[in-house]
C-alpha atoms as a PDB file:
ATOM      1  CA  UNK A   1    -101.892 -45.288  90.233  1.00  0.00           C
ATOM      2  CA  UNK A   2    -102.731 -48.046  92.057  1.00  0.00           C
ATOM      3  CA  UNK A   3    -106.261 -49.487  91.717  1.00  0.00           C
ATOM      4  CA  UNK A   4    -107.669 -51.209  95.031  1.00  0.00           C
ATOM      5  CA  UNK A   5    -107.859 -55.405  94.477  1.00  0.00           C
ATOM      6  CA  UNK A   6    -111.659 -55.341  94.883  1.00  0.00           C
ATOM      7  CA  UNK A   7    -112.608 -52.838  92.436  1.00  0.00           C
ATOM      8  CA  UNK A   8    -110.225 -54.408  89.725  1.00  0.00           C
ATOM      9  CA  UNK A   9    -113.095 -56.451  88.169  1.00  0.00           C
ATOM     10  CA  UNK A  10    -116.033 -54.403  88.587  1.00  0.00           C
ATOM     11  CA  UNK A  11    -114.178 -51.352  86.330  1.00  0.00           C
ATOM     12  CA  UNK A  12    -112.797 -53.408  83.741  1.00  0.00           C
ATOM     13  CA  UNK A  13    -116.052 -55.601  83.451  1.00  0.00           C
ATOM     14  CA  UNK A  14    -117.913 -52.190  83.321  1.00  0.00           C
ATOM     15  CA  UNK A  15    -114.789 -50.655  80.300  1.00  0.00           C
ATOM     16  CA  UNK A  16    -115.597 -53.867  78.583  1.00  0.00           C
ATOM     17  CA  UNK A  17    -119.569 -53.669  78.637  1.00  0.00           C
ATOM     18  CA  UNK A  18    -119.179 -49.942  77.518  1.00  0.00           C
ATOM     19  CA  UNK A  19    -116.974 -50.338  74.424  1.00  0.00           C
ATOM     20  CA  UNK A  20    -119.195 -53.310  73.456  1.00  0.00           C
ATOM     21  CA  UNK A  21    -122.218 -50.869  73.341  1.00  0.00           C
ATOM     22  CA  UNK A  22    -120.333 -48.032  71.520  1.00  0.00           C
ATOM     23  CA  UNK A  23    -118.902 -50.614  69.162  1.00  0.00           C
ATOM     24  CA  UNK A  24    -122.279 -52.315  68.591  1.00  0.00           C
ATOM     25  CA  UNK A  25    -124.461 -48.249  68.761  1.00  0.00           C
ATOM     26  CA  UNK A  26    -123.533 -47.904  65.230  1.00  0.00           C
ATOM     27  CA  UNK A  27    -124.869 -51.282  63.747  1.00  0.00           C
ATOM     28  CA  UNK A  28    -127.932 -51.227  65.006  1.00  0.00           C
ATOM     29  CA  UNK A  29    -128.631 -47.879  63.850  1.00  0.00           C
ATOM     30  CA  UNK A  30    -127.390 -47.403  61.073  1.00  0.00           C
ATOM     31  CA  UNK A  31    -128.028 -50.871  58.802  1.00  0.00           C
ATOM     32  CA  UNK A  32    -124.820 -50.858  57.744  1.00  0.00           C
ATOM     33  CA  UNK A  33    -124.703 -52.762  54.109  1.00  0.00           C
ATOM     34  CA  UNK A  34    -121.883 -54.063  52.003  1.00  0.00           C
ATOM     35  CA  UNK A  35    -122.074 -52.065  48.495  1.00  0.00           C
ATOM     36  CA  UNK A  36    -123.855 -54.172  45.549  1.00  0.00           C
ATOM     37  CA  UNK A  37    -120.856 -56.020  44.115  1.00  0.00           C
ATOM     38  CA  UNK A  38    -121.429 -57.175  40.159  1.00  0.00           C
ATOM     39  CA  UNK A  39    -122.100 -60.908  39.559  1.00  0.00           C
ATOM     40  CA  UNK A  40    -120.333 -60.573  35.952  1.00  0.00           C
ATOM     41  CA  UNK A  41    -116.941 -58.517  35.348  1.00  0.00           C
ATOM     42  CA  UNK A  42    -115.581 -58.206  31.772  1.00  0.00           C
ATOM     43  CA  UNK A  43    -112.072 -57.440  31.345  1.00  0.00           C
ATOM     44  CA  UNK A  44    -110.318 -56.058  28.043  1.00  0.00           C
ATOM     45  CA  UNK A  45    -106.769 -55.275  26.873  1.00  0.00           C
ATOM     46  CA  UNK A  46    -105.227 -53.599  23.355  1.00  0.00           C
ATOM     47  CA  UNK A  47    -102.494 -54.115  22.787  1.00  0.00           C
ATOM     48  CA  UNK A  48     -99.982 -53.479  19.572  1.00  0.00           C
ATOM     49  CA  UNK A  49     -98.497 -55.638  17.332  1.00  0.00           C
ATOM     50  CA  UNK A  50     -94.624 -55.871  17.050  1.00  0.00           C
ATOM     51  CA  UNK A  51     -93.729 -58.395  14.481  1.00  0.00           C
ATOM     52  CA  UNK A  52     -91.026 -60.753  15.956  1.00  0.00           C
ATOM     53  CA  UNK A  53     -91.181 -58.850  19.204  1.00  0.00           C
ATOM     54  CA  UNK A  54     -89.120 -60.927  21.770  1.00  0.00           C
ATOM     55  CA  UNK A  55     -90.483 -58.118  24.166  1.00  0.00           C
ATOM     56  CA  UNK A  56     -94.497 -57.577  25.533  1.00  0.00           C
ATOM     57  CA  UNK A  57     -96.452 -56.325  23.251  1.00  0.00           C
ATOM     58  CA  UNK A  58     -97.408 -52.135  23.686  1.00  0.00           C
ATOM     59  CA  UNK A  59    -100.957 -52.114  25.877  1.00  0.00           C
ATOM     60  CA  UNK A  60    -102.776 -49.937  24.724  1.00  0.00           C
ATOM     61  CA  UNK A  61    -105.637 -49.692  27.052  1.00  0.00           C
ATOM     62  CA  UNK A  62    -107.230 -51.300  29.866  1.00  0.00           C
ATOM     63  CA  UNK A  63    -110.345 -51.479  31.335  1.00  0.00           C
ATOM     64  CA  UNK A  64    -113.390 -53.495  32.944  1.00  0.00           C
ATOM     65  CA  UNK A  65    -116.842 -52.999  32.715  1.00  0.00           C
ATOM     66  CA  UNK A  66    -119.587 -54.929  34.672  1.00  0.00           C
ATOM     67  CA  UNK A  67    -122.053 -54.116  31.537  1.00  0.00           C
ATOM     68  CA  UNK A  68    -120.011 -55.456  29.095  1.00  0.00           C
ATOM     69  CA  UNK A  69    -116.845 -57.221  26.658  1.00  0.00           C
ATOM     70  CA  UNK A  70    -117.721 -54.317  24.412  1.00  0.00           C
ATOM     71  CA  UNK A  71    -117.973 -51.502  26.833  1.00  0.00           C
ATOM     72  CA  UNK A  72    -114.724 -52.902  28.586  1.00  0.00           C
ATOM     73  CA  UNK A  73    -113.536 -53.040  25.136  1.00  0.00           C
ATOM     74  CA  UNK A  74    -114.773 -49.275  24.479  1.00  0.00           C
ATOM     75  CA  UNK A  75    -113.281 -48.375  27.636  1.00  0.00           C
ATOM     76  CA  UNK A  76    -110.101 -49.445  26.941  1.00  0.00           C
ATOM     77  CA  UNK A  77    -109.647 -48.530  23.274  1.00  0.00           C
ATOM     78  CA  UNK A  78    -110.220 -45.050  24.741  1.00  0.00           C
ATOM     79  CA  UNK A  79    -108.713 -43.360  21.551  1.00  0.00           C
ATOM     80  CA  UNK A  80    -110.365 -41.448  18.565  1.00  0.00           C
ATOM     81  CA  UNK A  81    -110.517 -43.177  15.456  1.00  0.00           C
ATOM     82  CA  UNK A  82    -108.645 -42.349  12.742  1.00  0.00           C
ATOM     83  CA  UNK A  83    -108.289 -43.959   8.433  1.00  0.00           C
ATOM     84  CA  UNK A  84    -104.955 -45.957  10.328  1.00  0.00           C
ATOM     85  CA  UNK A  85    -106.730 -47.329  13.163  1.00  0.00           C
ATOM     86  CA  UNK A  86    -109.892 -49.983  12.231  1.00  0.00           C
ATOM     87  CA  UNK A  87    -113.221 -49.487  13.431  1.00  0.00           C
ATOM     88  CA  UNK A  88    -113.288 -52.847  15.491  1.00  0.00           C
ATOM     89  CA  UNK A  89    -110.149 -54.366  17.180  1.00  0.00           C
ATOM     90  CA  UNK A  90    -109.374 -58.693  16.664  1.00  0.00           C
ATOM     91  CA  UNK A  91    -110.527 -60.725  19.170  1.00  0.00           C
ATOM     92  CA  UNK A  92    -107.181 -62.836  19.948  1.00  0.00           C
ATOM     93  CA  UNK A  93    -107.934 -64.490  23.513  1.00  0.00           C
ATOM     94  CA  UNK A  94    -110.233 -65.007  26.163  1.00  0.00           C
ATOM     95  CA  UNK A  95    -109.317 -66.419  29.235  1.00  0.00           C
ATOM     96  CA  UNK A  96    -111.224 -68.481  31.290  1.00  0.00           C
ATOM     97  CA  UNK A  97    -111.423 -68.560  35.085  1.00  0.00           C
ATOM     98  CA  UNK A  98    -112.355 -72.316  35.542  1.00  0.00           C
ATOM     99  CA  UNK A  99    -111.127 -75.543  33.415  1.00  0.00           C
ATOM    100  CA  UNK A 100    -113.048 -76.537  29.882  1.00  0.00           C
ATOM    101  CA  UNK A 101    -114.036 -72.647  29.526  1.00  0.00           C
ATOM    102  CA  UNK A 102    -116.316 -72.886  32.709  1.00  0.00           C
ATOM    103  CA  UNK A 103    -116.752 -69.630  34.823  1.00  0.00           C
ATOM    104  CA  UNK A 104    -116.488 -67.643  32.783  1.00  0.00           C
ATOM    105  CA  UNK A 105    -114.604 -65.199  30.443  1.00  0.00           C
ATOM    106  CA  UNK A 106    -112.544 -63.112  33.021  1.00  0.00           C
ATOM    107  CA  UNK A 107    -110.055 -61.490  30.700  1.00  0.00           C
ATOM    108  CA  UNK A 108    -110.397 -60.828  26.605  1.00  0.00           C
ATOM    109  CA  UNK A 109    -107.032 -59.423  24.570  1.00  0.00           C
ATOM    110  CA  UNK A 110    -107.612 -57.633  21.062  1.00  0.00           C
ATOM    111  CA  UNK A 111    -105.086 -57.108  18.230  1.00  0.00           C
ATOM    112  CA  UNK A 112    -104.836 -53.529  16.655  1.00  0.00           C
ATOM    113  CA  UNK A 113    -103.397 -55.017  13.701  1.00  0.00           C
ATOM    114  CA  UNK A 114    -105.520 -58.246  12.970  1.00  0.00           C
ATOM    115  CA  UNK A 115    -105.438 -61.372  14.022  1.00  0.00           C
ATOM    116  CA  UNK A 116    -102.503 -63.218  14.842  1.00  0.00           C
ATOM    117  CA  UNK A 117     -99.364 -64.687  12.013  1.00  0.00           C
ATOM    118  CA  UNK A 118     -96.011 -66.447  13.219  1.00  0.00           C
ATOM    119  CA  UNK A 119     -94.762 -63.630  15.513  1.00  0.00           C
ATOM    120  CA  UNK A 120     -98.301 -63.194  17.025  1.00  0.00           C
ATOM    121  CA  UNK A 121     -98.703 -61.043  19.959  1.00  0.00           C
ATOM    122  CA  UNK A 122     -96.535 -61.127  23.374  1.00  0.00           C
ATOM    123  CA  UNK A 123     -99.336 -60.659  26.087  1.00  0.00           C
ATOM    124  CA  UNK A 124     -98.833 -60.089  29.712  1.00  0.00           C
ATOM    125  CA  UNK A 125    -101.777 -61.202  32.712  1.00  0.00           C
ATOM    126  CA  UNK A 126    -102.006 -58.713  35.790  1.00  0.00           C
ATOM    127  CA  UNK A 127    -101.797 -60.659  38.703  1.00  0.00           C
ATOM    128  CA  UNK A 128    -105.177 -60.981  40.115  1.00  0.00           C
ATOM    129  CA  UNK A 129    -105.566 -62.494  36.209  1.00  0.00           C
ATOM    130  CA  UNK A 130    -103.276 -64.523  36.322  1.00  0.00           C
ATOM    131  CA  UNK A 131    -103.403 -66.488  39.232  1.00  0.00           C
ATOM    132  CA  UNK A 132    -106.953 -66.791  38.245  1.00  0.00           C
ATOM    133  CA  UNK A 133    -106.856 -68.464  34.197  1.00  0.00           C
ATOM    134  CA  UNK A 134    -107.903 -72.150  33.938  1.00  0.00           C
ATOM    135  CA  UNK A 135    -108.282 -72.705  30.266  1.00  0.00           C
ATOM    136  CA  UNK A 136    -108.526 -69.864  27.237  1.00  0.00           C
ATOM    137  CA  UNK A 137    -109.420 -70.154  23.456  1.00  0.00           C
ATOM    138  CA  UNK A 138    -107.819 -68.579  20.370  1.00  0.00           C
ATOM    139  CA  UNK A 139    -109.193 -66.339  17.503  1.00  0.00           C
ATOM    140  CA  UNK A 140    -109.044 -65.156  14.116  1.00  0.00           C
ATOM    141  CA  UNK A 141    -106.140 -67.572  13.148  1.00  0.00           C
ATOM    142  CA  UNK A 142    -104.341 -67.712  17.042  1.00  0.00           C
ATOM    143  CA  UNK A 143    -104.783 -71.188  17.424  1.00  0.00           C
ATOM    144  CA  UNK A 144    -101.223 -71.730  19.405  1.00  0.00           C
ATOM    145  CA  UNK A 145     -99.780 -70.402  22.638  1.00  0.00           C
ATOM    146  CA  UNK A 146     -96.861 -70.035  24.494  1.00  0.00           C
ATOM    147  CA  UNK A 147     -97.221 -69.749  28.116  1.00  0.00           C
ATOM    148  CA  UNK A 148     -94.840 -68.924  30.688  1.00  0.00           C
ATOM    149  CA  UNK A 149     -95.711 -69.744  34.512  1.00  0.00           C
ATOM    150  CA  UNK A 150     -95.692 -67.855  37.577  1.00  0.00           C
ATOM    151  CA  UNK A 151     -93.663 -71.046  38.358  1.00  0.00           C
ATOM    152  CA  UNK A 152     -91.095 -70.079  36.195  1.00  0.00           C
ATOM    153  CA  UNK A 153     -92.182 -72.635  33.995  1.00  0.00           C
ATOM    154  CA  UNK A 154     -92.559 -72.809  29.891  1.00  0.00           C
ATOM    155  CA  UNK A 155     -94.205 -74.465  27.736  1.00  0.00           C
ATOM    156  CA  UNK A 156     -96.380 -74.338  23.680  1.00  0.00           C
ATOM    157  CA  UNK A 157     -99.628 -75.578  23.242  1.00  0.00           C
ATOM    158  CA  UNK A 158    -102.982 -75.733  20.859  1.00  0.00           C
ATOM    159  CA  UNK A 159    -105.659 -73.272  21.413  1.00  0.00           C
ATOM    160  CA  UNK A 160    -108.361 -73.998  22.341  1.00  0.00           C
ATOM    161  CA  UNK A 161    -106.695 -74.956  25.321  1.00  0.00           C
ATOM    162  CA  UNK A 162    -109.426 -76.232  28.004  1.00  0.00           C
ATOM    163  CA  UNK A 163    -107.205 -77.106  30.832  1.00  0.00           C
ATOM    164  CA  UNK A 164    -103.668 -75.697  30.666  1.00  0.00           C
ATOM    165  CA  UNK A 165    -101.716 -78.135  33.317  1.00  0.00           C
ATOM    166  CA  UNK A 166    -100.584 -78.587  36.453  1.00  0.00           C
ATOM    167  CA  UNK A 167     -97.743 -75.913  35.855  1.00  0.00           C
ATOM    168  CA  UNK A 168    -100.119 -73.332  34.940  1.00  0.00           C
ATOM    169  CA  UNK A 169    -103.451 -73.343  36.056  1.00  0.00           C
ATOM    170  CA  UNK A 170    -103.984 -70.618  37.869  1.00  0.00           C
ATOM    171  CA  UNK A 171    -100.363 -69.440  37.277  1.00  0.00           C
ATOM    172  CA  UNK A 172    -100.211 -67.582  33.279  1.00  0.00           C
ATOM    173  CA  UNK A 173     -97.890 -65.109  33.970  1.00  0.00           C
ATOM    174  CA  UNK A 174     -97.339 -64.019  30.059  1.00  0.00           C
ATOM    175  CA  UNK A 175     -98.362 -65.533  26.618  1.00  0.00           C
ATOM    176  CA  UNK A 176     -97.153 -65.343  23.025  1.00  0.00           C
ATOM    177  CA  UNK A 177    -100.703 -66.054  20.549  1.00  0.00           C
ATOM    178  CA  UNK A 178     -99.403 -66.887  17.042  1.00  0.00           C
ATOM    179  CA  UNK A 179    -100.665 -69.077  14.294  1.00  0.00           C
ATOM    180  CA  UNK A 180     -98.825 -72.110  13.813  1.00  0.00           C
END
């Protein structure tokens, strides 16, 4: 169908000033909002201890919380206690999102077997972590890491560790904790 040359640019101006006002109808009604988003997001991992693992350590649990470390930490325990399993997991590492420990604690990894010996603990960052770790700090006797890049890069270093390097800021794919 054929539309005649002079009405050409009356319709589609009048198509085009139509879907703006359906398009724009529901905005101005409704007060559309984006949904409260939490300033502060804490992140927690379990994971098992395999002494002189080559492999990742078993995770346990997962889980955030925007109240939270220990309701992230609750959260991801998720299992009943038992004379075996201690009351409180180890704090091992926290991960920072900025360098020198700035923004932020945006991911924290507990032990179910203590803190960390020789063989330490073989951890392993989701993605949106890792491309997001600037510096991290060790406890209860993990004062080394080994960290292996998203660059395909390795290397060992102290903890605390307040900016990581070129290599791996913002790029942590996996880390072995131990004591040195």
């Amino acid at each position: 169908m054929r539309v005649p040359r002079g009405l050409f640019a009356p319709a589609l101006a009048g198509c085009l000033a139509l879907a703006g006002a359906v398009v724009a109808a529901p905005a101005d009604a409704v007060r559309l909002r984006p949904l409260p988003v939490p300033d502060v997001q804490y992140c927690a991992a379990v994971v098992g201890h395999v002494p002189g693992a080559d492999t990742a350590s078993p995770l346990l649990g997962r889980a955030c919380s925007s109240d939270s470390r220990a309701d992230a930490l609750a959260k991801a325990d998720g299992r009943p206690r038992t004379a075996q399993q201690p009351a409180d997991r180890t704090l091992l590492l926290e991960e920072y999102k900025d360098a020198n420990f700035g923004g932020g604690v945006i991911y924290s990894f507990f032990g179910d077997a203590g803190g960390c010996d020789a063989a330490g603990y073989h951890l392993v960052n989701y993605i949106d972590v890792a491309l997001s770790v600037s510096s991290m700090k060790g406890y209860h006797g993990c004062n080394a890491v080994h960290l292996w890049s998203t660059l395909d890069v390795e290397k060992t270093t102290d903890l605390p560790a307040g900016y990581l390097g070129a290599n791996f800021n913002d790029a942590v794919r996996e880390l072995q904790v131990f004591q040195r």
